[in-house]
C-alpha atoms as a PDB file:
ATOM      1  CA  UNK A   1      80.571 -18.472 -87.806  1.00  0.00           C
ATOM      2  CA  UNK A   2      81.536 -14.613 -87.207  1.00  0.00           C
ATOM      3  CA  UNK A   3      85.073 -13.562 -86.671  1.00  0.00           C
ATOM      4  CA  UNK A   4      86.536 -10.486 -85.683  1.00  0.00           C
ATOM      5  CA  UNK A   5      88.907  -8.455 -87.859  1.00  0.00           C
ATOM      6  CA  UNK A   6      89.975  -4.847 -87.860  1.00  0.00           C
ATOM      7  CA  UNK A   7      87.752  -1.801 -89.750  1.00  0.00           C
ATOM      8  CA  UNK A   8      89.334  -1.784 -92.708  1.00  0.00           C
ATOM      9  CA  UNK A   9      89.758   1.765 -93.049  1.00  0.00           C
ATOM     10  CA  UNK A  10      93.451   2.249 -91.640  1.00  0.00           C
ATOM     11  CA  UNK A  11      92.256   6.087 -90.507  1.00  0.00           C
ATOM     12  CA  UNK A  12      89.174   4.923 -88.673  1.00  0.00           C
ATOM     13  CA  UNK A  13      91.223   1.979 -87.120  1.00  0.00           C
ATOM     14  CA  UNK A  14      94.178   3.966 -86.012  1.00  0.00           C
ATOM     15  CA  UNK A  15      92.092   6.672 -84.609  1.00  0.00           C
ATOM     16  CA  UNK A  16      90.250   4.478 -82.598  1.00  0.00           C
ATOM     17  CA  UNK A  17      93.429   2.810 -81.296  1.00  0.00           C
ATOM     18  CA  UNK A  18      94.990   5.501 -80.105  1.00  0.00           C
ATOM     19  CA  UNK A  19      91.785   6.686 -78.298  1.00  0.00           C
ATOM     20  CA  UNK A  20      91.659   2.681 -76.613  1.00  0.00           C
ATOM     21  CA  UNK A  21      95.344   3.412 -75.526  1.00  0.00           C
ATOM     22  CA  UNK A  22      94.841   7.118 -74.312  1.00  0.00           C
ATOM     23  CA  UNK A  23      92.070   5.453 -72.013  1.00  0.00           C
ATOM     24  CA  UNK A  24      94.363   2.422 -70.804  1.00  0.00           C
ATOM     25  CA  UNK A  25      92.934  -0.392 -73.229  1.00  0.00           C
ATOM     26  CA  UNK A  26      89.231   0.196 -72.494  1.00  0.00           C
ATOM     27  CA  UNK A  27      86.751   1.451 -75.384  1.00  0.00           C
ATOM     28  CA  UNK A  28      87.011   5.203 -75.206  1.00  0.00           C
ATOM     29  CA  UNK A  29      83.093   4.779 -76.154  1.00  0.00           C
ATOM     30  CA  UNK A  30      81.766   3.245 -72.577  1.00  0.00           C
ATOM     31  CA  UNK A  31      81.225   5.200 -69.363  1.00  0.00           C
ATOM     32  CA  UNK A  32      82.906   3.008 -67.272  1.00  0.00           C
ATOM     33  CA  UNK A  33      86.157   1.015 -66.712  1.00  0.00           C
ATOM     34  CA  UNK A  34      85.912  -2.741 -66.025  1.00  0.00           C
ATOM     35  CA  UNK A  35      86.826  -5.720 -67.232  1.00  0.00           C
ATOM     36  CA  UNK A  36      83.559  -5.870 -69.526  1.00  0.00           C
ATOM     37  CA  UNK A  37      84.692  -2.407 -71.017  1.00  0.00           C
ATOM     38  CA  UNK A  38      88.433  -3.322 -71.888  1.00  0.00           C
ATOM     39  CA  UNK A  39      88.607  -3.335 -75.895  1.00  0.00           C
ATOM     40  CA  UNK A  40      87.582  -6.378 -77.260  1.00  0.00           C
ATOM     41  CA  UNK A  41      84.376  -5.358 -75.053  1.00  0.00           C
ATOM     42  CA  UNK A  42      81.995  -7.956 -74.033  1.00  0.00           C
ATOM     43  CA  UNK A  43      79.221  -6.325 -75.655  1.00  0.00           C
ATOM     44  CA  UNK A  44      81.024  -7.131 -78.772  1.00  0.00           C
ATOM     45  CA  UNK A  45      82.106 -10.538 -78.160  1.00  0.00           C
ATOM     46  CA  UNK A  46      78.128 -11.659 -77.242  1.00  0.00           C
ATOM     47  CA  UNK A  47      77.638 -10.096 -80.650  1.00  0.00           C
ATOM     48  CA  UNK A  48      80.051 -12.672 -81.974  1.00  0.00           C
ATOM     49  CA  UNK A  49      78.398 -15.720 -80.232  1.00  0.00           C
ATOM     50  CA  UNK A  50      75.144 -14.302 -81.192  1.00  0.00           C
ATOM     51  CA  UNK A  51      75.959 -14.149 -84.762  1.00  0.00           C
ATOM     52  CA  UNK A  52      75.607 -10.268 -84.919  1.00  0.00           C
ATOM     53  CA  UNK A  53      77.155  -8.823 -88.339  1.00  0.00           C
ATOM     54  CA  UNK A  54      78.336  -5.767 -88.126  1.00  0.00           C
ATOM     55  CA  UNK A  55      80.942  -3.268 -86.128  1.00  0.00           C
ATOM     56  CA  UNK A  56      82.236  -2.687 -82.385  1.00  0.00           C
ATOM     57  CA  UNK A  57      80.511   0.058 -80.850  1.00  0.00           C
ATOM     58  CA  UNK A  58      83.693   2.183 -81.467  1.00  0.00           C
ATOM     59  CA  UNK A  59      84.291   1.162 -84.415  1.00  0.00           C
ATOM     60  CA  UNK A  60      87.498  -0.373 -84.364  1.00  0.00           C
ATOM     61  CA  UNK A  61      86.325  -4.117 -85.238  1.00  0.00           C
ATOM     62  CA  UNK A  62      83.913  -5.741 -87.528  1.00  0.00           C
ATOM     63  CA  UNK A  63      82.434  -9.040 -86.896  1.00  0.00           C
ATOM     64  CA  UNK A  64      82.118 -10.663 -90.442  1.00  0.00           C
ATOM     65  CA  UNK A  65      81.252 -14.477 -91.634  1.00  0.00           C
ATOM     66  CA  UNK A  66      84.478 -16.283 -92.211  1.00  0.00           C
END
């Protein structure tokens, strides 16, 4: 089982969050704003279910076994 947990670099992180709040908590990365694009995005979370290692497409979060 995958969880989600935050990029462990505190630059890349912080970055990143400020960028989700400058764009009203939705990933600064996708072109458009709906409820599929607010940060945790969906495309992540299926990546959860689906068992997909690896990072958010902004790289804020990492899915990792635990």
């Amino acid at each position: 089982m995958l969880k989600a947990i935050r990029n462990p670099d505190p630059k890349k992180y912080e970055e990143v969050t400020e960028s989700v709040k400058k764009n009203e908590g939705y990933c600064p990365c996708m072109v458009f704003k709906n409820e599929d694009t607010k940060c945790m995005c969906k495309e992540f979370r299926d990546a959860l279910l689906a068992e997909k290692e690896g990072e958010c497409r902004c790289g804020r979060f990492l899915a990792v076994k635990g």
